[in-house]
N, C-alpha and C. Protein backbone atom coordinates (compact mmCIF):
# COMPACT_ATOMS: atom_id res chain seq x y z
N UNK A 1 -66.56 -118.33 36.72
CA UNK A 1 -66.91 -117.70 35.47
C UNK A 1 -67.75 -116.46 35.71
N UNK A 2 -68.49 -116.63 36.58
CA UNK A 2 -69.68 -115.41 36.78
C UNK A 2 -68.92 -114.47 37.77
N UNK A 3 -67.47 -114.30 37.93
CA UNK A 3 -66.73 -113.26 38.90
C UNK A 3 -65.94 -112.60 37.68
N UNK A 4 -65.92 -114.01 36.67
CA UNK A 4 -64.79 -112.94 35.82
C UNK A 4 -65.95 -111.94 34.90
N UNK A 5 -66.82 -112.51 34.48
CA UNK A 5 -67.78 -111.13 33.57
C UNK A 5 -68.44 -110.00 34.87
N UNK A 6 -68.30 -110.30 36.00
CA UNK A 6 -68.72 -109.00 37.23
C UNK A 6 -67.28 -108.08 36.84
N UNK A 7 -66.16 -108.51 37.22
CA UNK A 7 -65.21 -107.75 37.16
C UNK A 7 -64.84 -107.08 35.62
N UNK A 8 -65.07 -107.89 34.31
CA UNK A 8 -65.28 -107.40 33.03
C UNK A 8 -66.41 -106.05 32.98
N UNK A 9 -67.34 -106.33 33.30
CA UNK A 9 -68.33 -105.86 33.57
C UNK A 9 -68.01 -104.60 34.56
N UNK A 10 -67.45 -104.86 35.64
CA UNK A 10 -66.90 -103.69 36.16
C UNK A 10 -66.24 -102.18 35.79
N UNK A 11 -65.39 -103.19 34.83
CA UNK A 11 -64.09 -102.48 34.14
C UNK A 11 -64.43 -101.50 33.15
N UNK A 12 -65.12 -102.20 32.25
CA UNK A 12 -66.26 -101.58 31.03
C UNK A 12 -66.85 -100.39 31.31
N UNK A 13 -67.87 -100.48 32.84
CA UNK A 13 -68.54 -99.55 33.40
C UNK A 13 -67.78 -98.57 33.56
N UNK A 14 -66.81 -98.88 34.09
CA UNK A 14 -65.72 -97.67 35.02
C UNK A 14 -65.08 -97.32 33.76
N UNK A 15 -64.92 -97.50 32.20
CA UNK A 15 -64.02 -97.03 31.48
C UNK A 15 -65.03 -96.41 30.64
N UNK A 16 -66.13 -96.64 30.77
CA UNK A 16 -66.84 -96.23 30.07
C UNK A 16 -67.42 -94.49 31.07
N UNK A 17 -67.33 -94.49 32.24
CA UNK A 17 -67.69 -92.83 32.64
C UNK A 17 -66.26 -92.39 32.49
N UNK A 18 -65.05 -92.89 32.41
CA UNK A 18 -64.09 -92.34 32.60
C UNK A 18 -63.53 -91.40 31.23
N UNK A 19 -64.15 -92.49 30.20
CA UNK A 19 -63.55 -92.02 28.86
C UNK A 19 -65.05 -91.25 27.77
N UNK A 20 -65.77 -91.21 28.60
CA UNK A 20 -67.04 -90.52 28.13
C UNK A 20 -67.00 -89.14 27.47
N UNK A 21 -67.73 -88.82 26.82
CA UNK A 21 -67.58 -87.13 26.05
C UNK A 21 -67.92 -86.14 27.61
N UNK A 22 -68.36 -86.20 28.44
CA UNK A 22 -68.59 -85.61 29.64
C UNK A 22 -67.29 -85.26 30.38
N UNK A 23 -66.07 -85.97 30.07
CA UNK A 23 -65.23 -86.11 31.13
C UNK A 23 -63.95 -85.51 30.28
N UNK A 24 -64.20 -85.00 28.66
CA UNK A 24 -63.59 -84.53 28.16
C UNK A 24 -62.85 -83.06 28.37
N UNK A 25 -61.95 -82.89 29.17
CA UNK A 25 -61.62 -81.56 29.76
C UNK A 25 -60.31 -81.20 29.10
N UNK A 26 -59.71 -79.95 29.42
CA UNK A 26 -58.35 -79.24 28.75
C UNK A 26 -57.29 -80.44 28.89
N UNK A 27 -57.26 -80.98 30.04
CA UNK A 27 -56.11 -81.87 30.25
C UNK A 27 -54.90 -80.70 30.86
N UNK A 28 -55.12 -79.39 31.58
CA UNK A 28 -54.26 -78.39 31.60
C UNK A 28 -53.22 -78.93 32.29
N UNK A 29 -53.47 -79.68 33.74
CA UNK A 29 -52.32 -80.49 34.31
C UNK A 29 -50.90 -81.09 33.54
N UNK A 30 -51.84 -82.04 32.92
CA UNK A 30 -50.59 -82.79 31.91
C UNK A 30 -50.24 -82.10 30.62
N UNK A 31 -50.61 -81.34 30.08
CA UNK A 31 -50.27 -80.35 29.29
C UNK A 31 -49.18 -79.33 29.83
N UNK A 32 -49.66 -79.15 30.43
CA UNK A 32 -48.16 -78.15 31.27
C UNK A 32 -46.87 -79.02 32.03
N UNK A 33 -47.28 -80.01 32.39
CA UNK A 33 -46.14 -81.14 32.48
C UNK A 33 -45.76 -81.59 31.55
N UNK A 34 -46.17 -81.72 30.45
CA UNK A 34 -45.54 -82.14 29.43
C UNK A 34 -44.61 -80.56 28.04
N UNK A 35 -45.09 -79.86 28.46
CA UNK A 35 -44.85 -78.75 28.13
C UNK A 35 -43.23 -78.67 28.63
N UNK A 36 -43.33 -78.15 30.14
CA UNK A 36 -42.45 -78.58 30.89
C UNK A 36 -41.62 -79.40 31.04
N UNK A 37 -41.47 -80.92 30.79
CA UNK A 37 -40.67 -82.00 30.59
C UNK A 37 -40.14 -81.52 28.78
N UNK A 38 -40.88 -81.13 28.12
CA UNK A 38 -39.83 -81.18 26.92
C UNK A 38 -39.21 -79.85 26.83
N UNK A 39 -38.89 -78.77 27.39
CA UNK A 39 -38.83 -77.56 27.58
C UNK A 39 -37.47 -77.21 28.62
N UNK A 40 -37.21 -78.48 29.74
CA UNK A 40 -36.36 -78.17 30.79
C UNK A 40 -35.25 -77.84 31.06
N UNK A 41 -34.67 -77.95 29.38
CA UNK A 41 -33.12 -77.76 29.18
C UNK A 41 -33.16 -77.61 27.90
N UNK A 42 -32.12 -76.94 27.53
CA UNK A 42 -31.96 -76.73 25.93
C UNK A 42 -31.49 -77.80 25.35
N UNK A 43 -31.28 -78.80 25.95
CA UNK A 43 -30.83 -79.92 24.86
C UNK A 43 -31.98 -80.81 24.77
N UNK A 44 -32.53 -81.07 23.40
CA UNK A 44 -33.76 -82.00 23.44
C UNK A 44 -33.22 -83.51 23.71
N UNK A 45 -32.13 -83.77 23.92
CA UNK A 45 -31.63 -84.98 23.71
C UNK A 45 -31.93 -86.04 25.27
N UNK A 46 -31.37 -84.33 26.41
CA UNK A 46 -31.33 -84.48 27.49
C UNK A 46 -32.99 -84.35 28.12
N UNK A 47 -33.36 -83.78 27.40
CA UNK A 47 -34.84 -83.57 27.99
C UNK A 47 -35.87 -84.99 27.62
N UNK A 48 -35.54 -85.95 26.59
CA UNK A 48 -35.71 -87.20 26.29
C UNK A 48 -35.10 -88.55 27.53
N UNK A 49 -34.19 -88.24 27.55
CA UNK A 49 -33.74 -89.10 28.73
C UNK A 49 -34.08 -89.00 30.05
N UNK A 50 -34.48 -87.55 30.59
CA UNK A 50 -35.30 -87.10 31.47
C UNK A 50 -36.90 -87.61 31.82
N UNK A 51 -36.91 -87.65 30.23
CA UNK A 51 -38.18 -87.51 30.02
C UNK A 51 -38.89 -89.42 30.33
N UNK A 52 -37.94 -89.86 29.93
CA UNK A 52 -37.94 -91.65 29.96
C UNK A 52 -37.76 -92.04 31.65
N UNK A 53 -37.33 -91.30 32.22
CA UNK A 53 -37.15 -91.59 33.70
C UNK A 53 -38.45 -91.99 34.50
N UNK A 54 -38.48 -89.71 34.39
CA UNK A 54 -39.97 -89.44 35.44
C UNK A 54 -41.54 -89.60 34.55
N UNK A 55 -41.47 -89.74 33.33
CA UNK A 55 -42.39 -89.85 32.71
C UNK A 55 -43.65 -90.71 33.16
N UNK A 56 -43.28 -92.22 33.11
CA UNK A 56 -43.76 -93.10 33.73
C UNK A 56 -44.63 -92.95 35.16
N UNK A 57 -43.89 -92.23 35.75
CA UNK A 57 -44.76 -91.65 37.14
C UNK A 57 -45.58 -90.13 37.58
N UNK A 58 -44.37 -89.64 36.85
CA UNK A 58 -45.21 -88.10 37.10
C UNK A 58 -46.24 -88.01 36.02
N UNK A 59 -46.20 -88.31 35.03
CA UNK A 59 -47.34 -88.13 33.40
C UNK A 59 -48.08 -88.72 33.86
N UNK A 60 -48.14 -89.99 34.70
CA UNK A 60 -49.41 -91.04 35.16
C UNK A 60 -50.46 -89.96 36.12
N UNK A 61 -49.37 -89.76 37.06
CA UNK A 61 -50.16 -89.09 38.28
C UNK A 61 -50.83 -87.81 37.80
N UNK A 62 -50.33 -86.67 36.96
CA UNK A 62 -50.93 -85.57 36.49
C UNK A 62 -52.18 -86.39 35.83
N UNK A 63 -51.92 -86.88 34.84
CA UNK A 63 -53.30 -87.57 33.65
C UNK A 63 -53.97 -88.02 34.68
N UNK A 64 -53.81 -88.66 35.49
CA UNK A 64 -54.78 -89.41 36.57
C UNK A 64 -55.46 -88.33 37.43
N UNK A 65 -54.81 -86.99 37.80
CA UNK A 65 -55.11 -86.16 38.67
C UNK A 65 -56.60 -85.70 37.61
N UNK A 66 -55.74 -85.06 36.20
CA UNK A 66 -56.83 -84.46 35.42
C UNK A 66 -58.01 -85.25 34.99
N UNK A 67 -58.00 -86.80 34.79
CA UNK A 67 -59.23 -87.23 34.51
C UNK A 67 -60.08 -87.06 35.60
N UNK A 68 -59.78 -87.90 37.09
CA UNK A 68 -60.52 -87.97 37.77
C UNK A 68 -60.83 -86.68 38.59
N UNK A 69 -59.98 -85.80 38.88
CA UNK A 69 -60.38 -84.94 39.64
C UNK A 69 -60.75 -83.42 38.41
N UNK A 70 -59.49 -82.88 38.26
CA UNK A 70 -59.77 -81.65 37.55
C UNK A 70 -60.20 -81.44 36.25
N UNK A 71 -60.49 -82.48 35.69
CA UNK A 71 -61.50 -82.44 34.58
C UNK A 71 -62.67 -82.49 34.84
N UNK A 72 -63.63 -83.52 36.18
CA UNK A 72 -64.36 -83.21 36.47
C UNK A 72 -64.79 -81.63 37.45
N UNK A 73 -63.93 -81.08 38.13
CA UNK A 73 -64.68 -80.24 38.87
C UNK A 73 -64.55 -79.14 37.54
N UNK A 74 -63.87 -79.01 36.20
CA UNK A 74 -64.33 -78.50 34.91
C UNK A 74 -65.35 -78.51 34.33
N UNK A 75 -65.99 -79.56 34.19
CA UNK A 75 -67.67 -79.85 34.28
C UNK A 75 -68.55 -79.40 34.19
N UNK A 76 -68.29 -79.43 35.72
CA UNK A 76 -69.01 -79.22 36.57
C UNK A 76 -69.56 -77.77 36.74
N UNK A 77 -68.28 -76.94 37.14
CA UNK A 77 -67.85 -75.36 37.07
C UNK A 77 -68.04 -74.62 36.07
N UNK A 78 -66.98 -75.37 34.93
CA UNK A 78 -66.99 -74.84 33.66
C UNK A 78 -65.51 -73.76 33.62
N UNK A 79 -64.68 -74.17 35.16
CA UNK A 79 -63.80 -73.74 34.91
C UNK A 79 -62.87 -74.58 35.49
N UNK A 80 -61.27 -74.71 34.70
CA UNK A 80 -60.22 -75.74 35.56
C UNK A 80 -59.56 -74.84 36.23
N UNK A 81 -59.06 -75.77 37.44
CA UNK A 81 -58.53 -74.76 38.74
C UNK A 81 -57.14 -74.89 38.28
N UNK A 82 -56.86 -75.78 37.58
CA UNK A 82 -55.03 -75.92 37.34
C UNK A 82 -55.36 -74.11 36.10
N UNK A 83 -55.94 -74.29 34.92
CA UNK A 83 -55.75 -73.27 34.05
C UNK A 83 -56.29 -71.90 34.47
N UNK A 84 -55.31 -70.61 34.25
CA UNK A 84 -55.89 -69.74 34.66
C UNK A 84 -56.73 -68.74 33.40
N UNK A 85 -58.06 -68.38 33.71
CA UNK A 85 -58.58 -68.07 32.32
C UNK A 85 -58.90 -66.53 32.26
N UNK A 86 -58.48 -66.57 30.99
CA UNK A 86 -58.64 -64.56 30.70
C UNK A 86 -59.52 -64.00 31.39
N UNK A 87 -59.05 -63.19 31.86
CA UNK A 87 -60.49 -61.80 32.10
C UNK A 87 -60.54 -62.35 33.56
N UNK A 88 -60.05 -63.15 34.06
CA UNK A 88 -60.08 -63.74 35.81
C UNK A 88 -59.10 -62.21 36.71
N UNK A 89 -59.62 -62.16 37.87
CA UNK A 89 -58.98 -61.07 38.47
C UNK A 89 -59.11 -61.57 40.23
N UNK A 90 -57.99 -61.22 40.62
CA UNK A 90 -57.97 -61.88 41.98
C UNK A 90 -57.12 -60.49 42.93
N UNK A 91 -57.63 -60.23 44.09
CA UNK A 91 -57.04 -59.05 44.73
C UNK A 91 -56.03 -60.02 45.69
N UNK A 92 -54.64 -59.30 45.85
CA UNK A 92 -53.36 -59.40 46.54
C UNK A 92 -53.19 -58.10 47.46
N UNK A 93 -52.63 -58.51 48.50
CA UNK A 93 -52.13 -57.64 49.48
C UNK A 93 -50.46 -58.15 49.03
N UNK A 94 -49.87 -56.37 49.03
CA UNK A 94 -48.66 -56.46 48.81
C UNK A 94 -47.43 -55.94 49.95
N UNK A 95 -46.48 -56.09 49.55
CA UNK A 95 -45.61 -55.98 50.84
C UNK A 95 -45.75 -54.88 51.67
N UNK A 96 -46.01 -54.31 50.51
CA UNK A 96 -46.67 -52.76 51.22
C UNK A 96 -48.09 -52.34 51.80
N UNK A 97 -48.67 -53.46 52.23
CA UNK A 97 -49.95 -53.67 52.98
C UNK A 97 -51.12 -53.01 51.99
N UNK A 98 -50.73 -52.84 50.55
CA UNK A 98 -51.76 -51.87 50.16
C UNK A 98 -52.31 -53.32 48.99
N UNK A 99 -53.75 -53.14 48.60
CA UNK A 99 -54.31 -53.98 47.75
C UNK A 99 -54.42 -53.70 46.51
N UNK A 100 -54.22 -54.78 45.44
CA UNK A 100 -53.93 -54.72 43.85
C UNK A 100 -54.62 -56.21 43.36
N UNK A 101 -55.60 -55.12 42.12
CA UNK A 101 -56.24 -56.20 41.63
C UNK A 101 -55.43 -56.49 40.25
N UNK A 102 -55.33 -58.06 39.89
CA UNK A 102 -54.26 -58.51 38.91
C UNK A 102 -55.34 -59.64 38.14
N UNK A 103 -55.45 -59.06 36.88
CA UNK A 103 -56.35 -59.55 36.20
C UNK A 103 -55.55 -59.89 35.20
N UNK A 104 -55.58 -61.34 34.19
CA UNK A 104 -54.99 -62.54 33.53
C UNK A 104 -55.33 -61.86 32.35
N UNK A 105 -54.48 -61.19 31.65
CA UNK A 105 -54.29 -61.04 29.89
C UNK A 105 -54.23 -61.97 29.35
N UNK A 106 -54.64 -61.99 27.91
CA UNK A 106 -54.15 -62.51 26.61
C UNK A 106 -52.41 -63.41 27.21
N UNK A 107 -52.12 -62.39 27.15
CA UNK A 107 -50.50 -62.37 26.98
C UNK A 107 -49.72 -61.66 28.32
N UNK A 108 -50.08 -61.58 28.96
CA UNK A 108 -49.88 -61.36 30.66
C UNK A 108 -50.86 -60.78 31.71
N UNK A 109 -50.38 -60.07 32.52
CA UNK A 109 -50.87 -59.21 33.78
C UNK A 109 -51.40 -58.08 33.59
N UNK A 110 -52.51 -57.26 33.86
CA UNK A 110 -52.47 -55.98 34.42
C UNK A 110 -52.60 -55.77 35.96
N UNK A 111 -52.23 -55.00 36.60
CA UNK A 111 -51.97 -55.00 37.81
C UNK A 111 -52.26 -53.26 38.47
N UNK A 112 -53.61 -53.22 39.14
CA UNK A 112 -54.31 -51.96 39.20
C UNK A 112 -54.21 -51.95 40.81
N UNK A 113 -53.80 -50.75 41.44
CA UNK A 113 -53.28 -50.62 42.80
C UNK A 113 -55.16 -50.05 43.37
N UNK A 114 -54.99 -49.91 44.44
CA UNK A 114 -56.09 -49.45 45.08
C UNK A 114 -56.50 -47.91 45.19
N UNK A 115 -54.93 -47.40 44.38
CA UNK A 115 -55.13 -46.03 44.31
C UNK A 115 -55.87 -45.96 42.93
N UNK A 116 -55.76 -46.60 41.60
CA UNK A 116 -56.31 -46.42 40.52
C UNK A 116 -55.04 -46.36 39.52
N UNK A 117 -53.36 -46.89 40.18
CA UNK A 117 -52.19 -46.70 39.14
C UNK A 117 -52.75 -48.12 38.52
N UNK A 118 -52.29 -48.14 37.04
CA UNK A 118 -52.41 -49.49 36.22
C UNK A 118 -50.73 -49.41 35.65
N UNK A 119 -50.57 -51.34 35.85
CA UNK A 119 -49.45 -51.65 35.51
C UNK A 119 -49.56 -52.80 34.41
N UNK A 120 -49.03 -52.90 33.27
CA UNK A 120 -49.17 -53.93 32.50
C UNK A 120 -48.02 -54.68 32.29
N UNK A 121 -47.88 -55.97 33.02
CA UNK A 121 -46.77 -56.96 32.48
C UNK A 121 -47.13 -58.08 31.54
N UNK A 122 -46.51 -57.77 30.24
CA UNK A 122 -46.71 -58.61 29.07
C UNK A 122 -45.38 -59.45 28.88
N UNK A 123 -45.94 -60.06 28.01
CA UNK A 123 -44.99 -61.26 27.40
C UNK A 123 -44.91 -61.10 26.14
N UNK A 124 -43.46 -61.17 25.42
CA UNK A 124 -43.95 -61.50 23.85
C UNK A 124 -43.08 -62.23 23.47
N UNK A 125 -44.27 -63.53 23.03
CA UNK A 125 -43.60 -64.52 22.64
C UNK A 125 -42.54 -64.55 21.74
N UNK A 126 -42.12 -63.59 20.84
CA UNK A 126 -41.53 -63.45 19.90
C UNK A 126 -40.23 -64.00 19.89
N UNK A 127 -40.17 -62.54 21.36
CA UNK A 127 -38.65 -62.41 21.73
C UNK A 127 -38.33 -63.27 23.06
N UNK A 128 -39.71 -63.98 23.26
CA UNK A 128 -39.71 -64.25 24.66
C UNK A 128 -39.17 -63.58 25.78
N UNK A 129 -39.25 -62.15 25.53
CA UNK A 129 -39.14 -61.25 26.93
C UNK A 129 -40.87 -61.00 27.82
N UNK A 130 -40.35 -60.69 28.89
CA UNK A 130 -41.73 -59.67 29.70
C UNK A 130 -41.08 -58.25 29.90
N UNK A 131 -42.38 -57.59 29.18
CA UNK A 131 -42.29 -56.23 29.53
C UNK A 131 -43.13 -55.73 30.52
N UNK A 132 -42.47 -54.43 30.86
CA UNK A 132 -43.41 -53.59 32.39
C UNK A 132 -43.72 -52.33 31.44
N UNK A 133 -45.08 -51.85 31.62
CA UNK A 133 -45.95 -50.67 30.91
C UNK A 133 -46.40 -50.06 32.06
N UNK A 134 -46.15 -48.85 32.32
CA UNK A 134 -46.72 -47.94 33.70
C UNK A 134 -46.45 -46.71 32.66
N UNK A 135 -47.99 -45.71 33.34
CA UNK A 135 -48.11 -44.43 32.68
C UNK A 135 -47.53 -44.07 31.10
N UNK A 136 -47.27 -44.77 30.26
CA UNK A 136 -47.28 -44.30 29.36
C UNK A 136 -45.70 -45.26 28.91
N UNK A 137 -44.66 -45.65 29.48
CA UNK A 137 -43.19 -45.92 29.47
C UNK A 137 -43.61 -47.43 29.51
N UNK A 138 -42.66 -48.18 28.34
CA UNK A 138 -42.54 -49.43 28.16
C UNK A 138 -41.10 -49.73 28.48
N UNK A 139 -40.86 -50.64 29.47
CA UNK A 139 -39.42 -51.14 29.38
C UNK A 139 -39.53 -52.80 29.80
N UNK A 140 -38.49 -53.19 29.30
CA UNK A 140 -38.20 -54.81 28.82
C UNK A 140 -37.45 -55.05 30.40
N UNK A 141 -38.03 -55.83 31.00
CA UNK A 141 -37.75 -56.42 32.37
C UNK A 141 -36.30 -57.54 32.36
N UNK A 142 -37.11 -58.31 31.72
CA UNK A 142 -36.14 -59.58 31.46
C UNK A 142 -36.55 -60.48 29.73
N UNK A 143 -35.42 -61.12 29.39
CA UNK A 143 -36.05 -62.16 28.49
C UNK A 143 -34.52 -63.82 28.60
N UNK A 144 -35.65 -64.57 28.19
CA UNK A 144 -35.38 -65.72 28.41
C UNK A 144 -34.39 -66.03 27.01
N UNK A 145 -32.94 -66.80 27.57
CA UNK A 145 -31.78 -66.77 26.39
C UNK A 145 -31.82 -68.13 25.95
N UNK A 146 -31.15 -68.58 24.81
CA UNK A 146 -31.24 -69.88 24.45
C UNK A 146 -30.60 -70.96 25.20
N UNK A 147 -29.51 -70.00 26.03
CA UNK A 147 -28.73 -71.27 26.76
C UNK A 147 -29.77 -71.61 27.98
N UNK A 148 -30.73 -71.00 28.32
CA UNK A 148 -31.40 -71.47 30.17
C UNK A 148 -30.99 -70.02 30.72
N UNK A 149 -30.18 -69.01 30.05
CA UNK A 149 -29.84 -68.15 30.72
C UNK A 149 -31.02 -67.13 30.97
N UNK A 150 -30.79 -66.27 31.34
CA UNK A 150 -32.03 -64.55 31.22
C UNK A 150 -31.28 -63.21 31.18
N UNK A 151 -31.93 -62.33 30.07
CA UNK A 151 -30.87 -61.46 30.09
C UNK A 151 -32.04 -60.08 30.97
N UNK A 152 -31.28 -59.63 31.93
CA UNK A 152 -31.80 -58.76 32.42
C UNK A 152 -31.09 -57.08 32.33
N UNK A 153 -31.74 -56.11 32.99
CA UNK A 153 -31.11 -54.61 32.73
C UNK A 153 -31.20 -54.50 34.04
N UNK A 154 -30.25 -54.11 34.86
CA UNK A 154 -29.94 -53.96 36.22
C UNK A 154 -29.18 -52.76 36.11
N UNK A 155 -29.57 -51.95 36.79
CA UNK A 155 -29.00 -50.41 36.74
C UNK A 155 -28.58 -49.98 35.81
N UNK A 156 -29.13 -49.97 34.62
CA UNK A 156 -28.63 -49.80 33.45
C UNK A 156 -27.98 -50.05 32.44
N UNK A 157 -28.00 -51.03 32.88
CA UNK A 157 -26.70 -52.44 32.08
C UNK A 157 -27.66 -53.83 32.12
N UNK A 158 -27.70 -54.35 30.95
CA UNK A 158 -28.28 -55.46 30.21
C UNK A 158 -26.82 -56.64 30.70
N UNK A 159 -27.24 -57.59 31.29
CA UNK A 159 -26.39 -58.73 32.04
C UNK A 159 -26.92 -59.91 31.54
N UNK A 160 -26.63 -61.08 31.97
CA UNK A 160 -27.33 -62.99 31.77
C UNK A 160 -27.03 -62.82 32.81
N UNK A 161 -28.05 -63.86 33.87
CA UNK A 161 -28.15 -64.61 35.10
C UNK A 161 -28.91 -65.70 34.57
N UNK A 162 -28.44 -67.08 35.27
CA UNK A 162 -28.73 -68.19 35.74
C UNK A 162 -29.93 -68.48 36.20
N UNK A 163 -30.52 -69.53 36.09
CA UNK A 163 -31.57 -69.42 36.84
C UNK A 163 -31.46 -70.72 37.96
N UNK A 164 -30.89 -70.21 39.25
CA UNK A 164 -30.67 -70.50 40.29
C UNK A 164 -30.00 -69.92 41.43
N UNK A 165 -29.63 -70.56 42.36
CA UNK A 165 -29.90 -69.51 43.51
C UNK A 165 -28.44 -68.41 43.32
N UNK A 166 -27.71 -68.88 42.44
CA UNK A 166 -26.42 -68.09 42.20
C UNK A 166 -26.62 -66.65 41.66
N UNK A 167 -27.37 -66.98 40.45
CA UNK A 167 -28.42 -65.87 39.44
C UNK A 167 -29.28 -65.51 40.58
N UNK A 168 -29.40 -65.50 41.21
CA UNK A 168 -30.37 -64.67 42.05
C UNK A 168 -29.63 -63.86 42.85
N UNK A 169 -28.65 -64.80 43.62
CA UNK A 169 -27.51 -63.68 44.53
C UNK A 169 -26.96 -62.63 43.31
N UNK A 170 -26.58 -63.28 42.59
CA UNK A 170 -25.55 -62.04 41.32
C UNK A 170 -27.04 -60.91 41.20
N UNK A 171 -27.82 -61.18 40.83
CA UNK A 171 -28.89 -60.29 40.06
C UNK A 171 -28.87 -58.85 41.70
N UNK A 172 -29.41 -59.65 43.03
CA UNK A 172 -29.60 -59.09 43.78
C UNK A 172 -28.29 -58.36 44.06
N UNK A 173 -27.03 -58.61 44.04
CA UNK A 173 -25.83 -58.13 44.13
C UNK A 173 -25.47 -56.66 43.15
N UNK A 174 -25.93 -56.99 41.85
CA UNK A 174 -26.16 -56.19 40.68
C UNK A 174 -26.75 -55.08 41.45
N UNK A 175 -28.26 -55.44 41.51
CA UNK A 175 -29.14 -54.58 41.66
C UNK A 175 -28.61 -53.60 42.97
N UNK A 176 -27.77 -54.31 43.74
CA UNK A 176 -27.57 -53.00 45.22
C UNK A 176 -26.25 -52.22 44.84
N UNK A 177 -25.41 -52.65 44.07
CA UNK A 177 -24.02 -51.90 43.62
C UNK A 177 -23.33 -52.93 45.01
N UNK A 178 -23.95 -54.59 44.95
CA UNK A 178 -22.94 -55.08 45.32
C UNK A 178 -23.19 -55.33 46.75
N UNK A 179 -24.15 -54.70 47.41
CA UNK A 179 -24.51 -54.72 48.87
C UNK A 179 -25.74 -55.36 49.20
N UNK A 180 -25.35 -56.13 50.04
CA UNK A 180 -26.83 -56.78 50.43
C UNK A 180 -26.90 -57.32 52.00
N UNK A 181 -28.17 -57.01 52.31
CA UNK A 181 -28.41 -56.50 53.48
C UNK A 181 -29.63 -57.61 54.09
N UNK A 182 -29.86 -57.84 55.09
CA UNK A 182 -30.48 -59.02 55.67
C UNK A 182 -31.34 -58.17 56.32
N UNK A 183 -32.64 -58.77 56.49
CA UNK A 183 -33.99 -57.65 57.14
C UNK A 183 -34.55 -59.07 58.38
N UNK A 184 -34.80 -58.95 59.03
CA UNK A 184 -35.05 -59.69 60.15
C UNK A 184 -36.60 -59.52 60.26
């Protein structure tokens, strides 16, 4: 009797720091997995049956990740490492060995070279495209189609690609007039 109220007693304790107003964080992990799981395909029907599979394991492990770990080092910090938060800016070295600081919009990127060029890649939700803004010229990169497709402008011509490795060969194929070349 006195093992089962230790372990009651245990349980209580441990549910009680776990589910405390302290430990109350974004939940950004499982929020974006779940975002993601209902989002993965255009058919909600299919994204339900999907969803009944991996749910059970992957939703456990994210929620489990975010209580115990990344809700607390949120806390703690006051910032979650899964969410990335406005006004954050992190310097990249780019292929071109030169450095660019890329600081988290509202609604996308700005992206400032080491020379002092500024680049703005936005999103609008509207149309769900991203646009590219340099010196003054706005042009529409890509936007996301209802089928899973993306409609892009590749040399001057607005196309759909796939999003897989096929859509990537076609896009890159597009983009050379068809030639593509291997760099070692």
């Amino acid at each position: 009797m006195r093992r089962i109220n230790l372990k009651v007693a245990t349980c209580l304790l441990a549910a009680g720091f776990l589910l405390s107003s302290c430990f109350v964080g974004k939940y950004a992990l499982f929020n974006k997995y779940a975002k993601w799981q209902t989002n993965m395909t255009s058919s909600k029907f299919l994204n339900a049956v999907v969803g009944f599979i991996i749910a059970p394991i992957v939703g456990s492990i994210c929620l489990l990740a975010d209580t115990l770990v990344l809700n607390t080092i949120e806390f703690w910090s006051g910032n979650n490492p899964v969410q990335a938060n406005i006004g954050d800016s992190r310097t990249v070295i780019g292929e071109d060995g030169r450095s660019y600081a890329v600081t988290t919009l509202e609604n996308g990127y700005e992206v400032k070279s080491d020379k002092g060029e500024v680049m703005l890649l936005t999103h609008d939700a509207q149309t769900d495209a991203w646009w590219v803004e340099q010196n003054g010229v706005k042009k529409e990169l890509f936007r996301f189609n209802a089928d899973g497709t993306i409609r892009a402008s590749v040399n001057g011509s607005a196309r759909d690609f796939s999003l897989n490795e096929a859509g990537v060969y076609d896009a890159r194929m597009a983009a050379n007039d068809g030639c593509f070349f291997a760099m070692n």
